[in-house]
N, C-alpha and C. Protein backbone atom coordinates (compact mmCIF):
# COMPACT_ATOMS: atom_id res chain seq x y z
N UNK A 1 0.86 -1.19 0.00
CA UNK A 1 0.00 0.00 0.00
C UNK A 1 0.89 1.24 0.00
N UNK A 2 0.27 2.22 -0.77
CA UNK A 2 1.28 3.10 -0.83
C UNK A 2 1.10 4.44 0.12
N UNK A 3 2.07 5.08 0.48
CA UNK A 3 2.07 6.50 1.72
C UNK A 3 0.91 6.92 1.24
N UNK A 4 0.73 7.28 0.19
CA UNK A 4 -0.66 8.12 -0.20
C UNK A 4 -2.01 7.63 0.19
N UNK A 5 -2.10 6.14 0.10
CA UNK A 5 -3.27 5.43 0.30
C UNK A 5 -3.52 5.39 1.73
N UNK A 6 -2.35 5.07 2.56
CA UNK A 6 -2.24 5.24 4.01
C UNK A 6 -2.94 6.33 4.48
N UNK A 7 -2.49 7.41 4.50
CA UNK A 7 -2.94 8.55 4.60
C UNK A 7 -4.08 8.77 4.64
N UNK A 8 -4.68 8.58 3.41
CA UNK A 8 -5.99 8.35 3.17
C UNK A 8 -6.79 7.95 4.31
N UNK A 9 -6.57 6.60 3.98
CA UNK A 9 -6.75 5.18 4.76
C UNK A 9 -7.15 5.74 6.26
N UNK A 10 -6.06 6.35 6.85
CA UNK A 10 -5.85 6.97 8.48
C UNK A 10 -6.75 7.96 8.58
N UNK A 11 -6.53 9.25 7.74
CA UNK A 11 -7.89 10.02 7.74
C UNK A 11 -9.13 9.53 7.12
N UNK A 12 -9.31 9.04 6.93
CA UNK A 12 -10.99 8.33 7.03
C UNK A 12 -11.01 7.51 7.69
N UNK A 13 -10.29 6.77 8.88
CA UNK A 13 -10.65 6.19 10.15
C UNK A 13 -10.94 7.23 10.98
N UNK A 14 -9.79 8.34 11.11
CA UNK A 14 -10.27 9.28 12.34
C UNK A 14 -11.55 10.12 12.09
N UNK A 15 -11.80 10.15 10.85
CA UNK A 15 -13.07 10.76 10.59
C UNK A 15 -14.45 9.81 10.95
N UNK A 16 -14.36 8.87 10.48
CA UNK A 16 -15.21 8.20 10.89
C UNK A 16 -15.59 7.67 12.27
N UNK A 17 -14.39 7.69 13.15
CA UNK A 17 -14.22 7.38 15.20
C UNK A 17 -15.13 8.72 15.29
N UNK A 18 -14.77 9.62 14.53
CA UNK A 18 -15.28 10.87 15.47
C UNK A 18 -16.95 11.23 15.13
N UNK A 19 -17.47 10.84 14.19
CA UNK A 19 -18.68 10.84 13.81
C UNK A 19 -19.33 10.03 14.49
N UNK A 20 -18.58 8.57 14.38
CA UNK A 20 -19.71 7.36 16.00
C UNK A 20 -19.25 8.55 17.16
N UNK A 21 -18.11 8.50 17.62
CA UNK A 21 -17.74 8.67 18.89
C UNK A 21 -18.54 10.08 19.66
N UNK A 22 -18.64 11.03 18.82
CA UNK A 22 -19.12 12.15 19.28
C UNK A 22 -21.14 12.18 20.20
N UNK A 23 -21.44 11.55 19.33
CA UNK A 23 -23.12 11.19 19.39
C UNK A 23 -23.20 10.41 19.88
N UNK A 24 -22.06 9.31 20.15
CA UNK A 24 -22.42 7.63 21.09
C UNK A 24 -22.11 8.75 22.72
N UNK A 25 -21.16 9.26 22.73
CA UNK A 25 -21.23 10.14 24.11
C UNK A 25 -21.58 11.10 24.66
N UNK A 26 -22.57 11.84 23.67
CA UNK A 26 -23.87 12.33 24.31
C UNK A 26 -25.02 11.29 24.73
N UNK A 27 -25.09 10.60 24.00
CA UNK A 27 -26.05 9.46 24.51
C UNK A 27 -25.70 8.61 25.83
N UNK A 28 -24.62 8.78 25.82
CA UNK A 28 -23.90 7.94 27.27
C UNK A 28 -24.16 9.31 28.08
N UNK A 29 -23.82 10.32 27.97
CA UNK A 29 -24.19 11.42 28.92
C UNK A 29 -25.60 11.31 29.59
N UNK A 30 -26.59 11.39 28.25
CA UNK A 30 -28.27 11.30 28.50
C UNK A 30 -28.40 10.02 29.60
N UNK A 31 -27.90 8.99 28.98
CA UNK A 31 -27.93 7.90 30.42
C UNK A 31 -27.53 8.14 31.47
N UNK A 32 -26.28 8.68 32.15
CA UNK A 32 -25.97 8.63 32.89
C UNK A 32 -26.76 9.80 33.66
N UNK A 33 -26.86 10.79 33.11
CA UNK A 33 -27.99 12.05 33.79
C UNK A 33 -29.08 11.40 33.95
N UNK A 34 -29.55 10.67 33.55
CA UNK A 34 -30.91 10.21 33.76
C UNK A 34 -30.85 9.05 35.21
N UNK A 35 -29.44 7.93 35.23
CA UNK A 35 -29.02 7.39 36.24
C UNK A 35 -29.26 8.73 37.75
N UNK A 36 -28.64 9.61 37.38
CA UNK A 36 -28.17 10.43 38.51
C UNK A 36 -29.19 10.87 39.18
N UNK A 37 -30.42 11.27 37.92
CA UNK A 37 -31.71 12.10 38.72
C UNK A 37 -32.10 11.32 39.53
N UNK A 38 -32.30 9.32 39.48
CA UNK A 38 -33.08 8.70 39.99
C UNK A 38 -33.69 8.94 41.40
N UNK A 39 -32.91 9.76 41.97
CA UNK A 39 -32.42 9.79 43.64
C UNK A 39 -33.55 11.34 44.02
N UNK A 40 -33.69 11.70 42.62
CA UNK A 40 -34.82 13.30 42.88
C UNK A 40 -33.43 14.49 42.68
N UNK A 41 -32.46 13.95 42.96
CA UNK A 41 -31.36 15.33 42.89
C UNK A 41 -30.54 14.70 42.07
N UNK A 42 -29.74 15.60 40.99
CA UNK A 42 -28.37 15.63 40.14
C UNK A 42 -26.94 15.99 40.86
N UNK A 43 -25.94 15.13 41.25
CA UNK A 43 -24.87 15.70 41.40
C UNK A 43 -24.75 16.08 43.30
N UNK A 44 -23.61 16.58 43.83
CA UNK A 44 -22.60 15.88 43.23
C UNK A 44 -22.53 14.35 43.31
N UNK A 45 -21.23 14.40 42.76
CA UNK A 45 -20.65 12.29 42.58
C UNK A 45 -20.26 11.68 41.40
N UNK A 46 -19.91 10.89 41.67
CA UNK A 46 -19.45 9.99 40.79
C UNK A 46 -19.92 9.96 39.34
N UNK A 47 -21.65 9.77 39.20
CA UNK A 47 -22.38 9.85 38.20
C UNK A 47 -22.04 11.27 37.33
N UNK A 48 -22.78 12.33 38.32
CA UNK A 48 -22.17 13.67 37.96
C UNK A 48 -21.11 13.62 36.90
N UNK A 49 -19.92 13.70 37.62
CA UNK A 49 -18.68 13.69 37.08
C UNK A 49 -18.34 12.89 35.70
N UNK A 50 -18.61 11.58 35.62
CA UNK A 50 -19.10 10.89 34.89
C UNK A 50 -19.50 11.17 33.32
N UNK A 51 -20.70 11.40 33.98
CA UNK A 51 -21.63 12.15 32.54
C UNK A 51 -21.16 13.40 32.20
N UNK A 52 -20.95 14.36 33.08
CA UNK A 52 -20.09 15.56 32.48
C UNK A 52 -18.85 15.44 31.81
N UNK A 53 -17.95 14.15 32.00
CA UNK A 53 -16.90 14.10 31.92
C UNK A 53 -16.77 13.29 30.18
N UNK A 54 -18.27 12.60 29.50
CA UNK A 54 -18.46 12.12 28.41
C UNK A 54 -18.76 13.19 27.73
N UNK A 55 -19.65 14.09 28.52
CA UNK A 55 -20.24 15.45 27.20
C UNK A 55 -18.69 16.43 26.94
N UNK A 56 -17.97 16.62 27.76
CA UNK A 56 -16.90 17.20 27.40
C UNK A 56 -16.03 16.53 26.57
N UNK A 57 -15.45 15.58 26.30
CA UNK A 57 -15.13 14.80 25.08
C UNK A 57 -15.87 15.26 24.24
N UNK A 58 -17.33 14.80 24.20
CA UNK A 58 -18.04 14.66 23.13
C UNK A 58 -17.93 16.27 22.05
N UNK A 59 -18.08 16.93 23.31
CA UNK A 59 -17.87 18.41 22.50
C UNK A 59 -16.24 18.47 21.91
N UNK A 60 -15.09 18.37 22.42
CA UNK A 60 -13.92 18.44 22.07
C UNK A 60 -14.17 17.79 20.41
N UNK A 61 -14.82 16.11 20.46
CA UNK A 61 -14.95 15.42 19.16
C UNK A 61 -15.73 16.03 18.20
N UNK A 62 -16.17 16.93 18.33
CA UNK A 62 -17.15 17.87 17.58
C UNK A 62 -16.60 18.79 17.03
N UNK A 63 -15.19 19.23 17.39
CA UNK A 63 -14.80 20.64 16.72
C UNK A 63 -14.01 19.93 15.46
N UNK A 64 -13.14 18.20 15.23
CA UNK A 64 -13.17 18.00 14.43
C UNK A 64 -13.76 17.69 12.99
N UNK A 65 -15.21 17.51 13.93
CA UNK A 65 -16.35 17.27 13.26
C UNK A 65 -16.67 18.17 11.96
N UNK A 66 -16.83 19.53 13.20
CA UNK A 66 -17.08 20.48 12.62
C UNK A 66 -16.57 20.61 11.25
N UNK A 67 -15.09 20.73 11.32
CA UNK A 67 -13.91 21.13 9.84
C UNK A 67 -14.27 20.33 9.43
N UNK A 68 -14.47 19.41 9.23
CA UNK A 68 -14.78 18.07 8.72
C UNK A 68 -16.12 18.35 7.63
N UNK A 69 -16.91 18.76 8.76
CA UNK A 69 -18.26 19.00 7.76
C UNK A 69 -17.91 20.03 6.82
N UNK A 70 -17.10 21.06 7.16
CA UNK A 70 -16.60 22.38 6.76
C UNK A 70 -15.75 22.10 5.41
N UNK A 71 -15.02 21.07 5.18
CA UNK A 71 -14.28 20.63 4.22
C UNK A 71 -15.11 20.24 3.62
N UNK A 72 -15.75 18.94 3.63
CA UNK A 72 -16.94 18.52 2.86
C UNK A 72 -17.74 19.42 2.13
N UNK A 73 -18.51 19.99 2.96
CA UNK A 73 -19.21 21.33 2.22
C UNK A 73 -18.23 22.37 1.30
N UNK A 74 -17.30 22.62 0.50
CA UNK A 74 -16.31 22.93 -0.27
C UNK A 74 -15.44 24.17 0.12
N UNK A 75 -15.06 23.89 2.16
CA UNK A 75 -13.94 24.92 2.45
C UNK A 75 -14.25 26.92 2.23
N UNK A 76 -15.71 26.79 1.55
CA UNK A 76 -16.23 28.10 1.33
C UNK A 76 -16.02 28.98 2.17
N UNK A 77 -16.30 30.75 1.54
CA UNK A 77 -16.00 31.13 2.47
C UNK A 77 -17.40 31.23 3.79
N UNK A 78 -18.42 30.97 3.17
CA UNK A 78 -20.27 30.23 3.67
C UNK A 78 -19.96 29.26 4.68
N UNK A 79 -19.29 28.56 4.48
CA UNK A 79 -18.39 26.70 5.23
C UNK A 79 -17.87 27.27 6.65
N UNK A 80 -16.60 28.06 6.21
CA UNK A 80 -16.04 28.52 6.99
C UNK A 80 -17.05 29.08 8.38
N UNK A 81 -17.52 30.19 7.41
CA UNK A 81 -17.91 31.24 8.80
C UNK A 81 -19.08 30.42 9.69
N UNK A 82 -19.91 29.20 9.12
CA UNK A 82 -20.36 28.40 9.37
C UNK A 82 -19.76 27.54 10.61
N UNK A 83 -18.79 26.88 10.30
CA UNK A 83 -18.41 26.35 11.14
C UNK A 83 -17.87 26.82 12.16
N UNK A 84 -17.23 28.03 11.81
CA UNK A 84 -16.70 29.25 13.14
C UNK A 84 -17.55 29.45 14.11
N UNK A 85 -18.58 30.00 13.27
CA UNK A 85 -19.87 30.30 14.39
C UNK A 85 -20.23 29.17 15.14
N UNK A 86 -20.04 27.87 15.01
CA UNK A 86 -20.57 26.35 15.27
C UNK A 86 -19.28 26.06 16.58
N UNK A 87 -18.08 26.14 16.10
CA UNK A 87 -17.07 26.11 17.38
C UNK A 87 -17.04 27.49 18.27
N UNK A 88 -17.54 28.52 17.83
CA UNK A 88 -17.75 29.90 18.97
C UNK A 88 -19.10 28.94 19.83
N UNK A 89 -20.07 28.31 19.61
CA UNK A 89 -20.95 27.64 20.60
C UNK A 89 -20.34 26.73 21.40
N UNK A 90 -19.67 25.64 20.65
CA UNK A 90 -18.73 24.81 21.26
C UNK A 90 -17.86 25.42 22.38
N UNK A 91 -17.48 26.35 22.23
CA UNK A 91 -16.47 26.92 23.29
C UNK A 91 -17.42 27.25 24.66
N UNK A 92 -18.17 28.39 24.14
CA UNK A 92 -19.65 28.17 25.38
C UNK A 92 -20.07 26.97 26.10
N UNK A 93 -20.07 26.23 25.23
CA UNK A 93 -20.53 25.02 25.45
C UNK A 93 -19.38 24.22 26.69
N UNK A 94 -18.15 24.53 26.26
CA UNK A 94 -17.07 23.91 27.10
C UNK A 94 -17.38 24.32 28.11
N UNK A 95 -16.97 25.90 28.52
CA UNK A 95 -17.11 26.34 29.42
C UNK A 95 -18.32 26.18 30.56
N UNK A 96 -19.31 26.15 30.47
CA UNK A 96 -20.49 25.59 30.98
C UNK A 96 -19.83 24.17 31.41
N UNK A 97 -20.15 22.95 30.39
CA UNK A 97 -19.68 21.92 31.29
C UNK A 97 -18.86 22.08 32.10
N UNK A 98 -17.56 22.74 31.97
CA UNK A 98 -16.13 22.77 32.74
C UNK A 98 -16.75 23.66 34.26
N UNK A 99 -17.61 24.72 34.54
CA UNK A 99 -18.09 24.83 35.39
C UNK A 99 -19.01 23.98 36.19
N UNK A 100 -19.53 23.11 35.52
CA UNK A 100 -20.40 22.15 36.32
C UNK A 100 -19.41 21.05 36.89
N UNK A 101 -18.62 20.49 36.13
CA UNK A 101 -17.40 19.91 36.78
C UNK A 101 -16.92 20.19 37.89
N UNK A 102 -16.39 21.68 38.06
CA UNK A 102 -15.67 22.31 39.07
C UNK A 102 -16.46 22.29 40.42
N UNK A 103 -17.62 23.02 40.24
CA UNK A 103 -18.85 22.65 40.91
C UNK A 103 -19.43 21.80 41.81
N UNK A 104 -19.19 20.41 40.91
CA UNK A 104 -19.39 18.91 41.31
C UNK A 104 -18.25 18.53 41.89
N UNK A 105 -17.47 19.14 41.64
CA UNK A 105 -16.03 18.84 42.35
C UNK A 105 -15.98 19.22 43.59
N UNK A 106 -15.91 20.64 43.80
CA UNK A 106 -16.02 21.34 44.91
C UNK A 106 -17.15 21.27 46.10
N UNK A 107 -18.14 20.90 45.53
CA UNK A 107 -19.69 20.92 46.46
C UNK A 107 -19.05 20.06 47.31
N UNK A 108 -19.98 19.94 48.65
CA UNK A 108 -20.21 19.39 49.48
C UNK A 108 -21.50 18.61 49.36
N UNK A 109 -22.37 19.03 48.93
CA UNK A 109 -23.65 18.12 48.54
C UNK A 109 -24.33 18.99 47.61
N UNK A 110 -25.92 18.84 47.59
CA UNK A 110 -26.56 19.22 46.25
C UNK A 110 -26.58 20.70 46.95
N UNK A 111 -27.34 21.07 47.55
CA UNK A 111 -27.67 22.62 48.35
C UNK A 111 -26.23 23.62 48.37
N UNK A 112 -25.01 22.81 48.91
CA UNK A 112 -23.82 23.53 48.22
C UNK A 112 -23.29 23.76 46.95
N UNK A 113 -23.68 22.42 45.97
CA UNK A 113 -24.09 23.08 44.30
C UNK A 113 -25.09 24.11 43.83
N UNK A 114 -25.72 24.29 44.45
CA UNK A 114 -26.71 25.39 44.33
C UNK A 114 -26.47 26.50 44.34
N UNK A 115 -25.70 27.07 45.77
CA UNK A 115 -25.24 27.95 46.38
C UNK A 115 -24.12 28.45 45.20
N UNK A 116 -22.79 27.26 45.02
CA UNK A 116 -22.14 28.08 44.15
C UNK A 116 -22.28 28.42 42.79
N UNK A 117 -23.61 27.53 42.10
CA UNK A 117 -24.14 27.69 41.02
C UNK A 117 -24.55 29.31 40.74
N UNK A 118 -25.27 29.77 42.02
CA UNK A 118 -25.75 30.75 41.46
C UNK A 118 -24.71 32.10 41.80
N UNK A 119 -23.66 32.04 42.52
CA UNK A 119 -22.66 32.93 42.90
C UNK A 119 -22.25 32.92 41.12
N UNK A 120 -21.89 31.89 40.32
CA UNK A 120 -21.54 32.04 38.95
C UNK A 120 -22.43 32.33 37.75
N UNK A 121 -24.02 32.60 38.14
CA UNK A 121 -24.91 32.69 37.37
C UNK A 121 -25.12 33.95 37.49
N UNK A 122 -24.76 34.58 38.68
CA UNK A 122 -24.63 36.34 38.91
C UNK A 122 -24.21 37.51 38.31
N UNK A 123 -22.96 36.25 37.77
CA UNK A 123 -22.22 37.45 36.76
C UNK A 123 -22.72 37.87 35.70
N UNK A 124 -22.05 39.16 35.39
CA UNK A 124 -23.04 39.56 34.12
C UNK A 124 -22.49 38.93 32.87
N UNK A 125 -23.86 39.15 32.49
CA UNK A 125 -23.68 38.17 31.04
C UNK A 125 -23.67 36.34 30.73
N UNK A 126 -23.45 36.03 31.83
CA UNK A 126 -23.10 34.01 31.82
C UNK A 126 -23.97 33.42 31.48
N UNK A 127 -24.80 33.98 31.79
CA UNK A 127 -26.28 33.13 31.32
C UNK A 127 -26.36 33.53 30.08
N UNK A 128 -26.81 34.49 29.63
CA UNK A 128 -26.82 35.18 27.83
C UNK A 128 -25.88 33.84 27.16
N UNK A 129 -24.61 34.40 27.38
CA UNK A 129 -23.18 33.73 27.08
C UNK A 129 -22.89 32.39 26.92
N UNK A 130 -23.11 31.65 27.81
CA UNK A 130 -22.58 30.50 28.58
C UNK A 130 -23.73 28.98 28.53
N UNK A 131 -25.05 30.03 28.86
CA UNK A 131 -26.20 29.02 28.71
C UNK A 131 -27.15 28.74 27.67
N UNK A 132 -27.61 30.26 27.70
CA UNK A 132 -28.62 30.27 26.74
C UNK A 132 -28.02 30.33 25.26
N UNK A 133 -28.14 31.85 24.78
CA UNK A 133 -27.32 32.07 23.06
C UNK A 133 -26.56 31.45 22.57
N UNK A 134 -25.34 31.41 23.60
CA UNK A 134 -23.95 30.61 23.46
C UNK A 134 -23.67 28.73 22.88
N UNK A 135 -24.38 28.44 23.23
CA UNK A 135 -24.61 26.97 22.72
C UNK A 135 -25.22 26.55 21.96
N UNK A 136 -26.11 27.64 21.38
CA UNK A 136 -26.93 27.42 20.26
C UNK A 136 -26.40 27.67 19.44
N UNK A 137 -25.69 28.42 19.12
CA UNK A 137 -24.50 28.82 18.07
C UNK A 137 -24.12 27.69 17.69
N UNK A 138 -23.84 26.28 18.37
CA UNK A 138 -23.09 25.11 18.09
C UNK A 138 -24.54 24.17 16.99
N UNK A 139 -25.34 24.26 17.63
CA UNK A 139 -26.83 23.78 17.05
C UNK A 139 -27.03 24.05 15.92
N UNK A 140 -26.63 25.83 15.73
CA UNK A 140 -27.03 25.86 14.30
C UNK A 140 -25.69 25.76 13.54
N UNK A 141 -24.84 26.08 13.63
CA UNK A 141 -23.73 25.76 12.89
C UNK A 141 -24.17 24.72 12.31
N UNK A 142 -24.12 23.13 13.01
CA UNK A 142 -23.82 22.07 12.52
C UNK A 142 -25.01 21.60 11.59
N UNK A 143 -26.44 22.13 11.84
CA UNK A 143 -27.50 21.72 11.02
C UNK A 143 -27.40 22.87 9.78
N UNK A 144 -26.96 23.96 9.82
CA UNK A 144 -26.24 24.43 8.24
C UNK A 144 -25.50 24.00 7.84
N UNK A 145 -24.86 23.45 8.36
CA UNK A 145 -23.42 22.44 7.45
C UNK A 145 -23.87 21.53 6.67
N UNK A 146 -24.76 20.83 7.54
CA UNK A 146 -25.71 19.48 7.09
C UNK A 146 -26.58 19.99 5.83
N UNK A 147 -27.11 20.70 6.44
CA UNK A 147 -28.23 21.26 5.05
C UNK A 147 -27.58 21.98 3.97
N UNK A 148 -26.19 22.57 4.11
CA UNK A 148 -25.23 22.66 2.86
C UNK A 148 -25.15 21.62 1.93
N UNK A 149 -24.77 20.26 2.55
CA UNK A 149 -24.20 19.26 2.48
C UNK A 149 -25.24 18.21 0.86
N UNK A 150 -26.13 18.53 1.91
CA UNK A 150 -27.59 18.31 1.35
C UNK A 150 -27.76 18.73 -0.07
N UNK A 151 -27.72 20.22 -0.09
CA UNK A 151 -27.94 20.80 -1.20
C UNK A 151 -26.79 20.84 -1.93
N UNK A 152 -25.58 20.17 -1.69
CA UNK A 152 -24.90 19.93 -2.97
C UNK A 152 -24.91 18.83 -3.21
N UNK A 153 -25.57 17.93 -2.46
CA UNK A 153 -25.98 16.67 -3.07
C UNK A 153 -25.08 15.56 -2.78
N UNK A 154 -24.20 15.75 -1.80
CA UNK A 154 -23.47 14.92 -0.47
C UNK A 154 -23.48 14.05 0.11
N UNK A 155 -24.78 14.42 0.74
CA UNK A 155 -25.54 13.03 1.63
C UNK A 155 -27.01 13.60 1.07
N UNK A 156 -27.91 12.19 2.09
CA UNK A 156 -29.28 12.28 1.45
C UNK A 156 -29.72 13.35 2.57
N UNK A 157 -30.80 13.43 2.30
CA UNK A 157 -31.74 14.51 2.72
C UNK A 157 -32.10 14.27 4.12
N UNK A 158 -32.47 12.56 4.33
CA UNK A 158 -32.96 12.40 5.35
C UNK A 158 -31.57 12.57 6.36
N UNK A 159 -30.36 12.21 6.20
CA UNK A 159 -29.37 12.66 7.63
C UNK A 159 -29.75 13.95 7.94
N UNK A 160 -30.04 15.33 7.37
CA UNK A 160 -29.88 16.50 7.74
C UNK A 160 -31.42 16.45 8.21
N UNK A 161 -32.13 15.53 8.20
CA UNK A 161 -33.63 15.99 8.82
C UNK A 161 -33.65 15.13 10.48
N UNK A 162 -32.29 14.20 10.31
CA UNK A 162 -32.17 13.31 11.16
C UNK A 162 -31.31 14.69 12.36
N UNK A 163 -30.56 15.52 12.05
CA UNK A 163 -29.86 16.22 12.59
C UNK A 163 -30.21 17.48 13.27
N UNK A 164 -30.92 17.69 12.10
CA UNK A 164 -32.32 18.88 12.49
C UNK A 164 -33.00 18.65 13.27
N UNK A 165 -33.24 16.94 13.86
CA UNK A 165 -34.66 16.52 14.63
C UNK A 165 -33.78 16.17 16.13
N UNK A 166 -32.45 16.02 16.29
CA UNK A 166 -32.27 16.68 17.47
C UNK A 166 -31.91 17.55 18.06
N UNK A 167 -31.78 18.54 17.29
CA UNK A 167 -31.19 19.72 17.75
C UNK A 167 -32.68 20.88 18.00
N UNK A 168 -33.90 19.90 17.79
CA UNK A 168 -35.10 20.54 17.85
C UNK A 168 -35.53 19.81 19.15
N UNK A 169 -35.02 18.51 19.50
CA UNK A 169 -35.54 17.45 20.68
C UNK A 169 -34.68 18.56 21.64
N UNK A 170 -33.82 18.31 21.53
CA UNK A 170 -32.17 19.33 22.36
C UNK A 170 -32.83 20.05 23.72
N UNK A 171 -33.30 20.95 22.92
CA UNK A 171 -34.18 21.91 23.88
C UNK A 171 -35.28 21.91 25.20
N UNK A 172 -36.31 20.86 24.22
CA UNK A 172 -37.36 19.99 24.86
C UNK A 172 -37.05 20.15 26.91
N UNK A 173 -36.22 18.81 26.61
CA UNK A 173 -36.07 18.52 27.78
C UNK A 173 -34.83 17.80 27.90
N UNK A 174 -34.19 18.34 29.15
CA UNK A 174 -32.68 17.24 28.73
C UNK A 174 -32.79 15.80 29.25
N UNK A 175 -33.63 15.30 29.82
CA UNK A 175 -34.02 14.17 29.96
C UNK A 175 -33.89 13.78 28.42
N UNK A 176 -34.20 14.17 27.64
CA UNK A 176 -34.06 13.82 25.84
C UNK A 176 -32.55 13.56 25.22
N UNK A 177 -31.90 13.80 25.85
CA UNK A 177 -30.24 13.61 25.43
C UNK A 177 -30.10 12.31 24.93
N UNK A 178 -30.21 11.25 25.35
CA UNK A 178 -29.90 9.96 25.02
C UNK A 178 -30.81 9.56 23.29
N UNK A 179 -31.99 10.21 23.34
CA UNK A 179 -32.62 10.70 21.87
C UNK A 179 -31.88 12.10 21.19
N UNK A 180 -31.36 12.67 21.94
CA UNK A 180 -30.69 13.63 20.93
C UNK A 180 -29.54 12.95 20.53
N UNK A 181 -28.79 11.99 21.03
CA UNK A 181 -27.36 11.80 20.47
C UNK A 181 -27.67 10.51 19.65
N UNK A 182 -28.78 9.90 19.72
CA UNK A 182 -28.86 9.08 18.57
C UNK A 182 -29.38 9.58 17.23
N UNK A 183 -30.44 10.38 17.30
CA UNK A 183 -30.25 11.43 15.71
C UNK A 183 -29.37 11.52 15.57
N UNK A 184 -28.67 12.52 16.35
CA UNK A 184 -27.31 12.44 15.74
C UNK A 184 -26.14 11.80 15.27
N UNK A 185 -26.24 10.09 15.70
CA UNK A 185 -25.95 9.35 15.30
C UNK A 185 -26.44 8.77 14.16
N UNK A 186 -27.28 8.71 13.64
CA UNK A 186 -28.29 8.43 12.87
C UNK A 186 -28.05 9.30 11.62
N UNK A 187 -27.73 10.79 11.86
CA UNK A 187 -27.46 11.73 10.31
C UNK A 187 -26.00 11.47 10.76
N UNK A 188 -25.31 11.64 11.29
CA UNK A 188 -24.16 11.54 10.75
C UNK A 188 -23.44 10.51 10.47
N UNK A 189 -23.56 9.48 11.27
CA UNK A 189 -22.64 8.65 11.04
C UNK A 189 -23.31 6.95 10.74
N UNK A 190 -22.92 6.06 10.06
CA UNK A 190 -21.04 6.33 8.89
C UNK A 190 -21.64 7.61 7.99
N UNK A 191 -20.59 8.51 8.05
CA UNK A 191 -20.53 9.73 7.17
C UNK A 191 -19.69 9.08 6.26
N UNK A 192 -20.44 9.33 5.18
CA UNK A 192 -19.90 9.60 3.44
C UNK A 192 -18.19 10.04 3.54
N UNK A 193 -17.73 9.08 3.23
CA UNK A 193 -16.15 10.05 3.34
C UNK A 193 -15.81 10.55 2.13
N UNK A 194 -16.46 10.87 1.07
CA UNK A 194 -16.47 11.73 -0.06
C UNK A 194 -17.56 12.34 -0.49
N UNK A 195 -17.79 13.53 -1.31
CA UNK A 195 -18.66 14.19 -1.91
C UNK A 195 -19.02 13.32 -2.65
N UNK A 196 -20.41 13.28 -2.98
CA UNK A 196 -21.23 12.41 -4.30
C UNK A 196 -20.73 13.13 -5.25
């Protein structure tokens, strides 16, 4: 086999780990949050930590994603600012988990997660930033990529309606996570490792 084919070969494995891998660990997140509530309270513990500790991967596996989709869709300068805007959510997105981490780390029990939850929800702007706007940015990025994708005739129609339909569940209720990361499993992956 030759260097060139290798190459190949290697980038369309890591492309393809990261398309299962990203959506199989939001769905492991959705489980494990759903494990955690059983008790009437989330966090702290083990579980906590846990499930926060899969969605943060999962987001990290997403910013390759992202370029990924960004290449596919033809590197435009539409692609680009697309996907920019899609990792500016992602970053929100970090940050949030990485505070709930710290959080879960630090608490003493649930009522002391509370307490320092909202000492960090005080500040101005975090919520705008951090919770609300900020992560949606990642939502729509990736379902314009998809629906780029679409309309140049890429993949079929139904992944981007598959992608669209959780990033519309998303919101709902996060009890829905374990259904949001299988849409998303579902449109993306096995992703097409070439343009039609």
């Amino acid at each position: 086999m030759s260097r060139a084919a290798r190459v190949v070969m290697i980038d369309g494995m890591r492309s393809s780990f990261t398309f299962v891998a990203a959506p199989l660990l939001v769905v492991a997140y959705g489980l494990i949050r759903l494990l955690d509530g059983l008790d009437g309270e989330r966090g702290p513990g083990l579980a906590w930590t846990t499930g926060h500790l899969a969605f943060l991967v999962a987001l990290f596996l997403f910013l390759p994603l992202l370029w990924e989709l960004r290449r596919r869709a033809g590197e435009g300068r539409f692609a680009t600012v697309t996907a920019a805007v899609a990792v500016v959510g992602i970053v929100c997105s970090l940050v949030q988990i990485s505070v709930d981490l710290v959080v879960g780390a630090l608490a003493a029990d649930h009522d002391d997660m509370r307490h320092r939850f909202t000492g960090f929800h005080n500040l101005p702007g975090v919520d705008l930033v951090v919770y609300e706007a900020g992560p949606v940015l990642f939502y729509l990025g990736l379902v314009v990529l998809v629906w780029r994708l679409v309309a140049a005739h890429a993949v079929p129609t139904w992944r981007a309606v598959a992608v669209t339909l959780a990033v519309c569940v998303a919101p709902m209720n996060l009890d829905l996570l374990p259904v949001v990361g299988l849409l998303l499993l579902v449109g993306l992956a096995p992703f097409p490792r070439r343009l039609a």
